[in-house]
PDB file of N, CA and C in Angstrom:
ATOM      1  N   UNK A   1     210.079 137.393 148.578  1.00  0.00           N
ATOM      2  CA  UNK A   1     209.844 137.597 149.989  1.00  0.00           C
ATOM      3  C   UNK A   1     209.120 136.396 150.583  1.00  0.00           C
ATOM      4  N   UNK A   2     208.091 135.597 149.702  1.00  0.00           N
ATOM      5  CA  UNK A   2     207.306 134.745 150.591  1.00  0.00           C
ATOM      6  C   UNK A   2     208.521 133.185 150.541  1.00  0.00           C
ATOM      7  N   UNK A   3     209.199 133.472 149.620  1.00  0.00           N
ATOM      8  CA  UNK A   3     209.936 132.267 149.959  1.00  0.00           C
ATOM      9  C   UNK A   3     211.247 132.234 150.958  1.00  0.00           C
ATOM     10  N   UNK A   4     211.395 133.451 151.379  1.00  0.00           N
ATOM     11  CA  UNK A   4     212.528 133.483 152.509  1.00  0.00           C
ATOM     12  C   UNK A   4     211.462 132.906 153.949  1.00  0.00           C
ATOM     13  N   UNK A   5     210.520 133.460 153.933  1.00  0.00           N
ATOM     14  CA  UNK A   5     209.617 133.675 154.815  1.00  0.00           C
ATOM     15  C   UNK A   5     209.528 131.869 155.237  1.00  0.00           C
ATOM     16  N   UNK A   6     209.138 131.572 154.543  1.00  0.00           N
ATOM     17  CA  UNK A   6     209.006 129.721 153.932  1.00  0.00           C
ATOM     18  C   UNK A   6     210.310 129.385 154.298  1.00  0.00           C
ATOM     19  N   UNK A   7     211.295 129.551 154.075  1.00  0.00           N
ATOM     20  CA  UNK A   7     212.752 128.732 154.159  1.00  0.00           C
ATOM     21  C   UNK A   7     212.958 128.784 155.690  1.00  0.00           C
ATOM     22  N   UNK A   8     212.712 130.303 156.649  1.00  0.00           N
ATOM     23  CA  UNK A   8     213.148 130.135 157.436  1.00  0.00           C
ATOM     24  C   UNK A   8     211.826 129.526 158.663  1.00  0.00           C
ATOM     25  N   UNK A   9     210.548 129.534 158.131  1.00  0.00           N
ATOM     26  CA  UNK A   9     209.836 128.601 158.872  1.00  0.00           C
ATOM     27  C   UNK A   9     210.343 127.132 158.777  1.00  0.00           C
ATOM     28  N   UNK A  10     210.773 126.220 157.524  1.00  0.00           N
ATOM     29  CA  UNK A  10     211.115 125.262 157.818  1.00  0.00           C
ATOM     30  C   UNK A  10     212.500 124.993 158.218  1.00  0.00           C
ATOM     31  N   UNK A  11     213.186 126.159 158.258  1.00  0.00           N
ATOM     32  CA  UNK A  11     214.405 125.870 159.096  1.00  0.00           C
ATOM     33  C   UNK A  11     214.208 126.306 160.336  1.00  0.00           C
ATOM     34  N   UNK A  12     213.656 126.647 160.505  1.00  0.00           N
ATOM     35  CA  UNK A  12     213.154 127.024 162.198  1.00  0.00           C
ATOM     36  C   UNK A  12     213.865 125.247 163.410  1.00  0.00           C
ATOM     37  N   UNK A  13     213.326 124.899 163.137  1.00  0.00           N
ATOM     38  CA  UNK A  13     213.927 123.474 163.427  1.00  0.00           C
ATOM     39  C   UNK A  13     215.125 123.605 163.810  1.00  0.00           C
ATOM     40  N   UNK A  14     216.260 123.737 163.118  1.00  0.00           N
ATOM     41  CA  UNK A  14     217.533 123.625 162.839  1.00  0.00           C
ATOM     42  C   UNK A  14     218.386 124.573 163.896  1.00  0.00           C
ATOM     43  N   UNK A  15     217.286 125.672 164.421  1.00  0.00           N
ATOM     44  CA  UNK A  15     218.161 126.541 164.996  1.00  0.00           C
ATOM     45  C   UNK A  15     218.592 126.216 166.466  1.00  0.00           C
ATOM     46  N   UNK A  16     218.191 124.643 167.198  1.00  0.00           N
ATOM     47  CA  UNK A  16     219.030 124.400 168.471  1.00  0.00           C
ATOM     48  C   UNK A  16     219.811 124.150 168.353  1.00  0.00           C
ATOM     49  N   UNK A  17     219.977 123.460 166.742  1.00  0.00           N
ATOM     50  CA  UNK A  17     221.441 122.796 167.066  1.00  0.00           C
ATOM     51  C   UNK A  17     222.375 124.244 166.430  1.00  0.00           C
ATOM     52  N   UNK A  18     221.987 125.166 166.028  1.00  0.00           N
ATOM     53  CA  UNK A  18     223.099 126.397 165.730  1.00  0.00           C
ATOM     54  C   UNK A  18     223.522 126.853 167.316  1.00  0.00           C
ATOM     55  N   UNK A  19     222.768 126.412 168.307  1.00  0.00           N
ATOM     56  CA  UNK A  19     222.882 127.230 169.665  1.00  0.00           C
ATOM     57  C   UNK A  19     224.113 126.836 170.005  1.00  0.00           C
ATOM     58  N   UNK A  20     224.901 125.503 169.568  1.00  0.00           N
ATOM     59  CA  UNK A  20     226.292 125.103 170.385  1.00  0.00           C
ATOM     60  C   UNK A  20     227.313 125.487 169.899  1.00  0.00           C
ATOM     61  N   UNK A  21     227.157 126.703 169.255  1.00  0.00           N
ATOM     62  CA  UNK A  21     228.843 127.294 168.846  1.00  0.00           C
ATOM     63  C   UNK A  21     229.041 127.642 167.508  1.00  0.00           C
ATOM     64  N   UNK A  22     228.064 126.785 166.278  1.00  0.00           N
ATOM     65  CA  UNK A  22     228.221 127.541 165.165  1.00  0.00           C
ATOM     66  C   UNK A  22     229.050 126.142 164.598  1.00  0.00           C
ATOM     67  N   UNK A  23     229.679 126.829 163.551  1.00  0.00           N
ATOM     68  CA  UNK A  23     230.795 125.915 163.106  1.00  0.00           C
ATOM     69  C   UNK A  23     230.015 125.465 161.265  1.00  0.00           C
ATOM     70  N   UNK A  24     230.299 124.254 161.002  1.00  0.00           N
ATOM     71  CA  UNK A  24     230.009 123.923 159.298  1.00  0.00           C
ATOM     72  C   UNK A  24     228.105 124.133 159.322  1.00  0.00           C
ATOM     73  N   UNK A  25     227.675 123.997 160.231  1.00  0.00           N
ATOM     74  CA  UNK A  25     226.288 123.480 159.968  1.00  0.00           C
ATOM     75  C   UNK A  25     225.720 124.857 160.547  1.00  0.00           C
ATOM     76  N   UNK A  26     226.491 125.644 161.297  1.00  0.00           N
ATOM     77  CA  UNK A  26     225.929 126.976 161.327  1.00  0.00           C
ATOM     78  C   UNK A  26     225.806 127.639 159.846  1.00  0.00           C
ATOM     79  N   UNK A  27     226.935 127.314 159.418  1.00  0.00           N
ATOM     80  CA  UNK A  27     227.285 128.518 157.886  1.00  0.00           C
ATOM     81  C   UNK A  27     226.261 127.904 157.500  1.00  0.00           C
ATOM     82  N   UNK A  28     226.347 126.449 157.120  1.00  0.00           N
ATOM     83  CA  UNK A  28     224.887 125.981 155.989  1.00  0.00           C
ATOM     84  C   UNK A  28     224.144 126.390 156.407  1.00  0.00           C
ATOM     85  N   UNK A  29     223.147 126.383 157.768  1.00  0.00           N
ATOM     86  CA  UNK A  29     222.223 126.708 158.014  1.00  0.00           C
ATOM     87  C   UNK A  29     221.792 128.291 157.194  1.00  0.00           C
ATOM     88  N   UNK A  30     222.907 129.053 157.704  1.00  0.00           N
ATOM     89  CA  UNK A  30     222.677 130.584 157.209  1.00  0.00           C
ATOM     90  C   UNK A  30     222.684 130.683 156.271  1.00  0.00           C
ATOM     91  N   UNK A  31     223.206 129.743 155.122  1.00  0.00           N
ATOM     92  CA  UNK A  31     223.295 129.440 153.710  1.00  0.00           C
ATOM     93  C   UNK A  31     222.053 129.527 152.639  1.00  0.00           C
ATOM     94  N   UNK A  32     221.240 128.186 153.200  1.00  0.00           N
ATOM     95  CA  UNK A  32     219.673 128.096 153.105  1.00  0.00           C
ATOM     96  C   UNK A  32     219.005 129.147 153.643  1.00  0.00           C
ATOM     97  N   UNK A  33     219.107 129.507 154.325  1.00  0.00           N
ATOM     98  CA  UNK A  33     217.968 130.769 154.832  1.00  0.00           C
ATOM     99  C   UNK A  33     218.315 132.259 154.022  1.00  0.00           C
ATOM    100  N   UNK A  34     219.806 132.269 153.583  1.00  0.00           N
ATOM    101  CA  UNK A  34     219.879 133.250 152.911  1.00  0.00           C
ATOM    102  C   UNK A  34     219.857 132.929 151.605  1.00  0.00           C
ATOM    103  N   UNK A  35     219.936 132.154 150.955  1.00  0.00           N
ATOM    104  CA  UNK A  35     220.041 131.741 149.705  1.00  0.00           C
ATOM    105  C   UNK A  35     219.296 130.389 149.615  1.00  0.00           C
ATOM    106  N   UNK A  36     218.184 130.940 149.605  1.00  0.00           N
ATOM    107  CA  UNK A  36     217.042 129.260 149.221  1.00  0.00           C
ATOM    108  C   UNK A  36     217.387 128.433 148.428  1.00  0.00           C
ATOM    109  N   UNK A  37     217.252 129.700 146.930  1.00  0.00           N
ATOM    110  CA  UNK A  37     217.307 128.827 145.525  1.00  0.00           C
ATOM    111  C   UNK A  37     218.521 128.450 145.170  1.00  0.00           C
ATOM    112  N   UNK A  38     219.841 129.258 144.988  1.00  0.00           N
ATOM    113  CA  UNK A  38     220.854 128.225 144.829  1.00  0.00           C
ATOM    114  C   UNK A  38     221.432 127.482 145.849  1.00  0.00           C
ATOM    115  N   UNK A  39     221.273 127.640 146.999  1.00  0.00           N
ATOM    116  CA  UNK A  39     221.143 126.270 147.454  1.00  0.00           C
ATOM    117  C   UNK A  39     220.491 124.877 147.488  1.00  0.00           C
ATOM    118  N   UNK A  40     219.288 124.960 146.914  1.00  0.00           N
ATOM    119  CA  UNK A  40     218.337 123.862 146.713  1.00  0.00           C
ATOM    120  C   UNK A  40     219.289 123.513 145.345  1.00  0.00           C
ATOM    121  N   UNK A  41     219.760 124.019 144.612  1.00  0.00           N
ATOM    122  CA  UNK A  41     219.860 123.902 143.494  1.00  0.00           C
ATOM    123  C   UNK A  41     221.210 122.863 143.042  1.00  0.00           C
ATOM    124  N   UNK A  42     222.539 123.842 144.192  1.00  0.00           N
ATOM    125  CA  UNK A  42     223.469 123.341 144.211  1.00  0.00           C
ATOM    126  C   UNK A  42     223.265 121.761 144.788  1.00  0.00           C
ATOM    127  N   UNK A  43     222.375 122.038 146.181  1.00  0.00           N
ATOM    128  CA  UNK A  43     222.086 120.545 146.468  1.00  0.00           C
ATOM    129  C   UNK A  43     221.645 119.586 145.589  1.00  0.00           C
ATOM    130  N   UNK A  44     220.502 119.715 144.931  1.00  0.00           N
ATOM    131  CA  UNK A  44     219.881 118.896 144.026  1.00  0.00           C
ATOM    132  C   UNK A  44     221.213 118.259 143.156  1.00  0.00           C
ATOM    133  N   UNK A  45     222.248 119.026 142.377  1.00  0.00           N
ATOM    134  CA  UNK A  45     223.005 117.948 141.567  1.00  0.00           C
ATOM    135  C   UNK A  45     223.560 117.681 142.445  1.00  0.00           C
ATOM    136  N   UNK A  46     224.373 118.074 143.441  1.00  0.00           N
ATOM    137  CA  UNK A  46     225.197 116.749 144.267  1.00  0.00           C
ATOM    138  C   UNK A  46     224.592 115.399 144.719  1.00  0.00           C
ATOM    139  N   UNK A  47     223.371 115.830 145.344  1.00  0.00           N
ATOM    140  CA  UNK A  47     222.432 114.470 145.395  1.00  0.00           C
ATOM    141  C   UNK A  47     222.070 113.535 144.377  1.00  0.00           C
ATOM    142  N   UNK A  48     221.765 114.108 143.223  1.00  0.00           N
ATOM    143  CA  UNK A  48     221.921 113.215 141.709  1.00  0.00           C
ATOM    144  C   UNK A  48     222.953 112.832 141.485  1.00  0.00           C
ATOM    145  N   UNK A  49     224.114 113.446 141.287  1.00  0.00           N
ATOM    146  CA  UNK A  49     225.302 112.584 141.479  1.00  0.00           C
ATOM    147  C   UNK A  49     225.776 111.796 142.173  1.00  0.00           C
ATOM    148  N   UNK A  50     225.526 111.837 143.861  1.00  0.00           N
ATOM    149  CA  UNK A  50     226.449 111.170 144.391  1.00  0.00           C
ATOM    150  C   UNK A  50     224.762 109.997 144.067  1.00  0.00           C
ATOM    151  N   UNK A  51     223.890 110.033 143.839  1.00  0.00           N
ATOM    152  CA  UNK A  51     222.905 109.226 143.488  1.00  0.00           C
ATOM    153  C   UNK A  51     223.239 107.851 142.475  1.00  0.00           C
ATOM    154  N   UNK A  52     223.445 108.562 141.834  1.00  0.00           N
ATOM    155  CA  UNK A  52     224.093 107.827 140.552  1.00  0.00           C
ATOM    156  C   UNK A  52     225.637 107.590 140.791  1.00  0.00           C
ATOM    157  N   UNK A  53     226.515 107.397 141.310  1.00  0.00           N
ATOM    158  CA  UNK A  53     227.423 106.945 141.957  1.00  0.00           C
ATOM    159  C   UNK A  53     227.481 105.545 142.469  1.00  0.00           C
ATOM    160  N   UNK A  54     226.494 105.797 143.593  1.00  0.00           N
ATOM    161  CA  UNK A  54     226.145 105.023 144.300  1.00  0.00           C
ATOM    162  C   UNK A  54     225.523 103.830 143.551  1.00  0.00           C
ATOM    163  N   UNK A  55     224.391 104.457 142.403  1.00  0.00           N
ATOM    164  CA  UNK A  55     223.705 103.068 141.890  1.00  0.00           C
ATOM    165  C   UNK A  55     224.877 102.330 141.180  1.00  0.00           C
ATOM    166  N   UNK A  56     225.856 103.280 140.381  1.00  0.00           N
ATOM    167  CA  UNK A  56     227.411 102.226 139.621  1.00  0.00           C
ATOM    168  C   UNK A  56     227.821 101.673 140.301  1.00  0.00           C
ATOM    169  N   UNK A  57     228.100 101.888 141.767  1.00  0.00           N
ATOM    170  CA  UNK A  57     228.981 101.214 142.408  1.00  0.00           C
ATOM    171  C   UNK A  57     228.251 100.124 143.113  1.00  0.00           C
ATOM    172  N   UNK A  58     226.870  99.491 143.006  1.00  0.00           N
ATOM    173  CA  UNK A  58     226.278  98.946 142.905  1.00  0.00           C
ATOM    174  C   UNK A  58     226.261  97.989 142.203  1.00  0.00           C
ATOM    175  N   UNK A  59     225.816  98.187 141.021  1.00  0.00           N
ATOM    176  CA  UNK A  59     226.389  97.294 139.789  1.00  0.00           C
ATOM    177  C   UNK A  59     227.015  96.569 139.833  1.00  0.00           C
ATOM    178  N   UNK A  60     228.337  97.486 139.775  1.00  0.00           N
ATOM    179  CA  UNK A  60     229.899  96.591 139.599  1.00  0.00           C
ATOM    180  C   UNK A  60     229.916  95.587 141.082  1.00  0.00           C
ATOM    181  N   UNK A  61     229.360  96.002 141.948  1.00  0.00           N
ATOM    182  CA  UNK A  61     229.296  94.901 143.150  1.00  0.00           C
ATOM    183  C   UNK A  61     228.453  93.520 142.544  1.00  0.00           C
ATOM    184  N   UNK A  62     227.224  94.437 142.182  1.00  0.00           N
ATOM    185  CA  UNK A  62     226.208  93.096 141.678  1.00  0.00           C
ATOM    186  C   UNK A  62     227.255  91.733 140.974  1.00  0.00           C
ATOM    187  N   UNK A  63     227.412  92.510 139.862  1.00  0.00           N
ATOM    188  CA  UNK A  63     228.426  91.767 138.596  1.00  0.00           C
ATOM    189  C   UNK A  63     229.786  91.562 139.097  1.00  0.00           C
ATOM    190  N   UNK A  64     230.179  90.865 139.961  1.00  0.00           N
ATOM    191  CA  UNK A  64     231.140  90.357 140.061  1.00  0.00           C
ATOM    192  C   UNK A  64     232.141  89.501 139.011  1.00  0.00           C
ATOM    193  N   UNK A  65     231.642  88.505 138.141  1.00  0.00           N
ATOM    194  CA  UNK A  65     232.827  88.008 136.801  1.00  0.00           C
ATOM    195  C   UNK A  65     233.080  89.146 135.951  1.00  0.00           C
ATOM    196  N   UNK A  66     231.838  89.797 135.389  1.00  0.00           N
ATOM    197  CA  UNK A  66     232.625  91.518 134.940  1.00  0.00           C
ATOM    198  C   UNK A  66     231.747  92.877 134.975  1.00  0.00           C
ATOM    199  N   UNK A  67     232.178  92.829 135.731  1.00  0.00           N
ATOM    200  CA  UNK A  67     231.795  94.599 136.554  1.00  0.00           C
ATOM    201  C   UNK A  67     231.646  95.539 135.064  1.00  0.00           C
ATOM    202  N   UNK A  68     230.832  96.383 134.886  1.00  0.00           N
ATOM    203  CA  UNK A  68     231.362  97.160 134.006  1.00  0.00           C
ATOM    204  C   UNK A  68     231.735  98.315 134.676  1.00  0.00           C
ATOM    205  N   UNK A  69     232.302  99.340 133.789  1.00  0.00           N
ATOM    206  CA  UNK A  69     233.548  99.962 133.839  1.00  0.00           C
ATOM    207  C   UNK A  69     233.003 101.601 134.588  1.00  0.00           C
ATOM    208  N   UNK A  70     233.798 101.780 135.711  1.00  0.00           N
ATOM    209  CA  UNK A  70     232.462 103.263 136.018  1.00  0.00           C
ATOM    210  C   UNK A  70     232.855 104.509 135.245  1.00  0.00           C
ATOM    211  N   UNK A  71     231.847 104.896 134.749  1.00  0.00           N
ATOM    212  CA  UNK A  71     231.403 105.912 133.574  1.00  0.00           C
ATOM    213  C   UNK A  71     231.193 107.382 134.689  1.00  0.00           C
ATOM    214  N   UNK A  72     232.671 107.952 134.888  1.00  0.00           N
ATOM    215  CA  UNK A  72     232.362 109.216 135.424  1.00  0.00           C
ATOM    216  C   UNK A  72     231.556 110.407 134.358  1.00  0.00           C
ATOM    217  N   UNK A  73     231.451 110.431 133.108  1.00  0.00           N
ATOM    218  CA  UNK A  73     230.889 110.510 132.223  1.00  0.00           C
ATOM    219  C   UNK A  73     229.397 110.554 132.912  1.00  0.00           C
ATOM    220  N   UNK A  74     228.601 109.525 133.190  1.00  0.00           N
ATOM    221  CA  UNK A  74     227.388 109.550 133.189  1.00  0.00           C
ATOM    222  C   UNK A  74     226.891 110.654 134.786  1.00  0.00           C
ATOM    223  N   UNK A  75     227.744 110.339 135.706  1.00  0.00           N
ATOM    224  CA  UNK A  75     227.778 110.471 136.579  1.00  0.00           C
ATOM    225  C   UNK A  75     227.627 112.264 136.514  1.00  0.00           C
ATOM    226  N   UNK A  76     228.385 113.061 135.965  1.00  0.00           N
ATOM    227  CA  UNK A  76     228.198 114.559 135.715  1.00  0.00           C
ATOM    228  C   UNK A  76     227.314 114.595 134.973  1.00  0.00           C
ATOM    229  N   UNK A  77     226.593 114.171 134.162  1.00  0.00           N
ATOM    230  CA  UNK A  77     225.797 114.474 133.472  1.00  0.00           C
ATOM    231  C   UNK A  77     224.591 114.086 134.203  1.00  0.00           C
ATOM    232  N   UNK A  78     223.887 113.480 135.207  1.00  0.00           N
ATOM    233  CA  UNK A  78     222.934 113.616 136.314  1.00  0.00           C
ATOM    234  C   UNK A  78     223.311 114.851 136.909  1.00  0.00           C
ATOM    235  N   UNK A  79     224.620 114.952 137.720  1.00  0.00           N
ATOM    236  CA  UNK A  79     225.126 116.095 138.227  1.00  0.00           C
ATOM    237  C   UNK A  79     224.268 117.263 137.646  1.00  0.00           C
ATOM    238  N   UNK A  80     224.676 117.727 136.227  1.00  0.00           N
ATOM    239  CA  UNK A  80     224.122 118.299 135.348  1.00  0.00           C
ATOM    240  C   UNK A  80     222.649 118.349 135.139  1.00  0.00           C
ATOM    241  N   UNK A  81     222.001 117.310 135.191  1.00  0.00           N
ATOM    242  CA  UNK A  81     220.878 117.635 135.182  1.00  0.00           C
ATOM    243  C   UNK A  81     220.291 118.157 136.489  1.00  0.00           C
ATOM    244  N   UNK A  82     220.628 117.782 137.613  1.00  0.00           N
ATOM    245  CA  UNK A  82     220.488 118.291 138.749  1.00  0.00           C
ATOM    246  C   UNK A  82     220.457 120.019 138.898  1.00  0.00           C
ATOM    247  N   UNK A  83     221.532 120.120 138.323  1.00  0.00           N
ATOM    248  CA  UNK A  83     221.708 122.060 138.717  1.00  0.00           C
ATOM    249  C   UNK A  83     221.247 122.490 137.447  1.00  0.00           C
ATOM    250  N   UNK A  84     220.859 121.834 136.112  1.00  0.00           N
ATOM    251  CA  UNK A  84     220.525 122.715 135.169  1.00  0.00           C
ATOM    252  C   UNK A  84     218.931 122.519 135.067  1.00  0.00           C
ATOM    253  N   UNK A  85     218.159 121.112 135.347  1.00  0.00           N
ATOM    254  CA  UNK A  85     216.472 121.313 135.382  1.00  0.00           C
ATOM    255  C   UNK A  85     216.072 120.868 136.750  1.00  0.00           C
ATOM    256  N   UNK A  86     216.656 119.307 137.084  1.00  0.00           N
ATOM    257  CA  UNK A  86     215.497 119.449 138.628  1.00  0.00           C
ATOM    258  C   UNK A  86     215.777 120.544 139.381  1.00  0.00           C
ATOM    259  N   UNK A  87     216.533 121.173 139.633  1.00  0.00           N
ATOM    260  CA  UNK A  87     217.291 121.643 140.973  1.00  0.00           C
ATOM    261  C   UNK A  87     216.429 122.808 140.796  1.00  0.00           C
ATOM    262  N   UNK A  88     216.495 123.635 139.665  1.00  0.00           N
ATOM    263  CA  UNK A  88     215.323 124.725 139.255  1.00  0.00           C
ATOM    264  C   UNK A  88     214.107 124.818 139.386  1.00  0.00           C
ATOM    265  N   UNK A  89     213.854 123.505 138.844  1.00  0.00           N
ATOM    266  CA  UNK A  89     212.195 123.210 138.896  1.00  0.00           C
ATOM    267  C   UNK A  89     212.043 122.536 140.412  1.00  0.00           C
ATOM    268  N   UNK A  90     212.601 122.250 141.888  1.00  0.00           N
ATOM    269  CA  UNK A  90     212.338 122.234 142.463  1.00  0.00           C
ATOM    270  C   UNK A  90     212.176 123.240 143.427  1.00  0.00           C
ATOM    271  N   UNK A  91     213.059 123.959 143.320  1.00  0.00           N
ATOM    272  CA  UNK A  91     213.584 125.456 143.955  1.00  0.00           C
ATOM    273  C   UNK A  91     212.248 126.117 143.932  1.00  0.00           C
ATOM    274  N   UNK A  92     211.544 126.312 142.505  1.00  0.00           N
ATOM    275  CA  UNK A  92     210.711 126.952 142.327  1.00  0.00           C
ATOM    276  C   UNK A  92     209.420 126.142 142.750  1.00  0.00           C
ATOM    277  N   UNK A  93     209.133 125.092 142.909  1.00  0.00           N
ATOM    278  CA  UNK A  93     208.239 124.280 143.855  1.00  0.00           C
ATOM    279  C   UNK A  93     207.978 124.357 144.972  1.00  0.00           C
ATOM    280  N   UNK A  94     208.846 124.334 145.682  1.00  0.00           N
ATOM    281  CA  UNK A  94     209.273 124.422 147.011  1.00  0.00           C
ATOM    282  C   UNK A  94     209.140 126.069 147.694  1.00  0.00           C
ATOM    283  N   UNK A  95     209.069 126.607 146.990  1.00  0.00           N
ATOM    284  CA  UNK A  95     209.645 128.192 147.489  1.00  0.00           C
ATOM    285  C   UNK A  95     208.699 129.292 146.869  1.00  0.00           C
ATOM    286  N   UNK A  96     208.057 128.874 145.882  1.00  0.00           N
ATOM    287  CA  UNK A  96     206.932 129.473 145.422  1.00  0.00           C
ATOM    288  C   UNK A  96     205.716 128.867 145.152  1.00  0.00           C
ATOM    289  N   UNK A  97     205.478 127.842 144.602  1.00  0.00           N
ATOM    290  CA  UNK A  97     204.062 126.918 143.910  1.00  0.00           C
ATOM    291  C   UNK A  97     203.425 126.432 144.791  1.00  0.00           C
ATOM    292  N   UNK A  98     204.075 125.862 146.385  1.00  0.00           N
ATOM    293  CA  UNK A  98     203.723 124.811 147.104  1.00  0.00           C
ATOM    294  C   UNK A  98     203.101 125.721 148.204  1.00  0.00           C
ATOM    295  N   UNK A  99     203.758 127.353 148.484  1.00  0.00           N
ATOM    296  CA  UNK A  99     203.264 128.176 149.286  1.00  0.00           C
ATOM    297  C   UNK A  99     202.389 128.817 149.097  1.00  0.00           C
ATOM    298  N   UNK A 100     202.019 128.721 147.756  1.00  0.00           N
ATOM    299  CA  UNK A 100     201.158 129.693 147.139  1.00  0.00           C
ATOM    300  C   UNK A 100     199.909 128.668 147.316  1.00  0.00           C
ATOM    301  N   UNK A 101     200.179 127.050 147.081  1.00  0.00           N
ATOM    302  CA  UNK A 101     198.975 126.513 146.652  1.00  0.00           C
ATOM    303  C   UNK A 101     198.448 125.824 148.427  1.00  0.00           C
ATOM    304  N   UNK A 102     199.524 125.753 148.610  1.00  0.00           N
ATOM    305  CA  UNK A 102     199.383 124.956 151.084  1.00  0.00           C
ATOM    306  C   UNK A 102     199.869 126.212 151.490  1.00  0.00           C
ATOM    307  N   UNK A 103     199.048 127.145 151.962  1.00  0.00           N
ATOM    308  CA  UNK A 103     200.132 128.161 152.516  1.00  0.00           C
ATOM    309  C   UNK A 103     200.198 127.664 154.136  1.00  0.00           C
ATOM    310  N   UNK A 104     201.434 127.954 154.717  1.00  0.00           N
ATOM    311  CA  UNK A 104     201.632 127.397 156.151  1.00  0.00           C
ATOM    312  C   UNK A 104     201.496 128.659 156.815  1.00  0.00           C
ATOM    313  N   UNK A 105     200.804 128.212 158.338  1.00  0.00           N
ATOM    314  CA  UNK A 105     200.705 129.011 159.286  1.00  0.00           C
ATOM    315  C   UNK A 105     201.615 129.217 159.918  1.00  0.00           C
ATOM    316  N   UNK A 106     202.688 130.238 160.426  1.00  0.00           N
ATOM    317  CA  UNK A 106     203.416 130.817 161.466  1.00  0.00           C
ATOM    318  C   UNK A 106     203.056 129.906 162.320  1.00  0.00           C
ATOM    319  N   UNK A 107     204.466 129.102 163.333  1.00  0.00           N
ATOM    320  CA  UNK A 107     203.809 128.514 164.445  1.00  0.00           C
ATOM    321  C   UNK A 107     204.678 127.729 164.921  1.00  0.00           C
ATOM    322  N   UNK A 108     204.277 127.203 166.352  1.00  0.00           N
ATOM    323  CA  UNK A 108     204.778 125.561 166.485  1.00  0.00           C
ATOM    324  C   UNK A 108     204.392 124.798 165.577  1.00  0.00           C
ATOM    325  N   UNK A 109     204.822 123.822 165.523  1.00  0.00           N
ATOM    326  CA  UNK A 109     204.465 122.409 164.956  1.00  0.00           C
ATOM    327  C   UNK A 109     203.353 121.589 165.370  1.00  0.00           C
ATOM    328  N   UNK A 110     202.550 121.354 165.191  1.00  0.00           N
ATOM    329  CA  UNK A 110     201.516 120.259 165.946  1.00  0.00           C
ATOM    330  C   UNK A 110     201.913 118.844 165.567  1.00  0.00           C
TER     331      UNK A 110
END
């Protein structure tokens, strides 16, 4: 309960832009507010992945005479770590540890 409570204070924000009709960023919105943790969760490996993506494709820019070779291999396996430990251990940071230890006041923003 205290972490719905929490999700939808910091999505509180988010809800002018739901005012123009809805659409992809409505559903997400309702997504997160109804589903904190696997959403933090699901997010967390896509962000590690496309993380690590990004740093290969980096690389191979850097190294131009020979690029090495991109390792979709490594790339799921951040993925992986994403939804199997950070994504958990942030979920539960975020949504329980951090409210329990800063609890936020109901409110505007100052």
């Amino acid at each position: 309960a205290m972490f719905v409570s929490r999700s939808r204070l910091l999505l509180a924000r988010a809800r002018p832009l739901r005012a123009g009709g809805g659409g992809p960023l409505k559903s997400y919105v309702s997504w997160c507010e109804n589903r904190p943790y696997s959403s933090m969760i699901i997010q967390c490996g896509f962000i590690l992945g496309a993380g690590d993506l990004l740093t290969q494709t980096l690389e191979r820019n850097e190294k131009k005479d020979d690029p090495p070779p991109y390792n979709a291999g490594r790339t799921f396996r951040m993925a992986l770590y994403g939804w199997g430990c950070f994504g958990p251990f942030c979920a539960m940071w975020y949504n329980v540890a951090l409210p329990w230890a800063v609890p936020m006041a109901a409110g505007p923003a100052r």
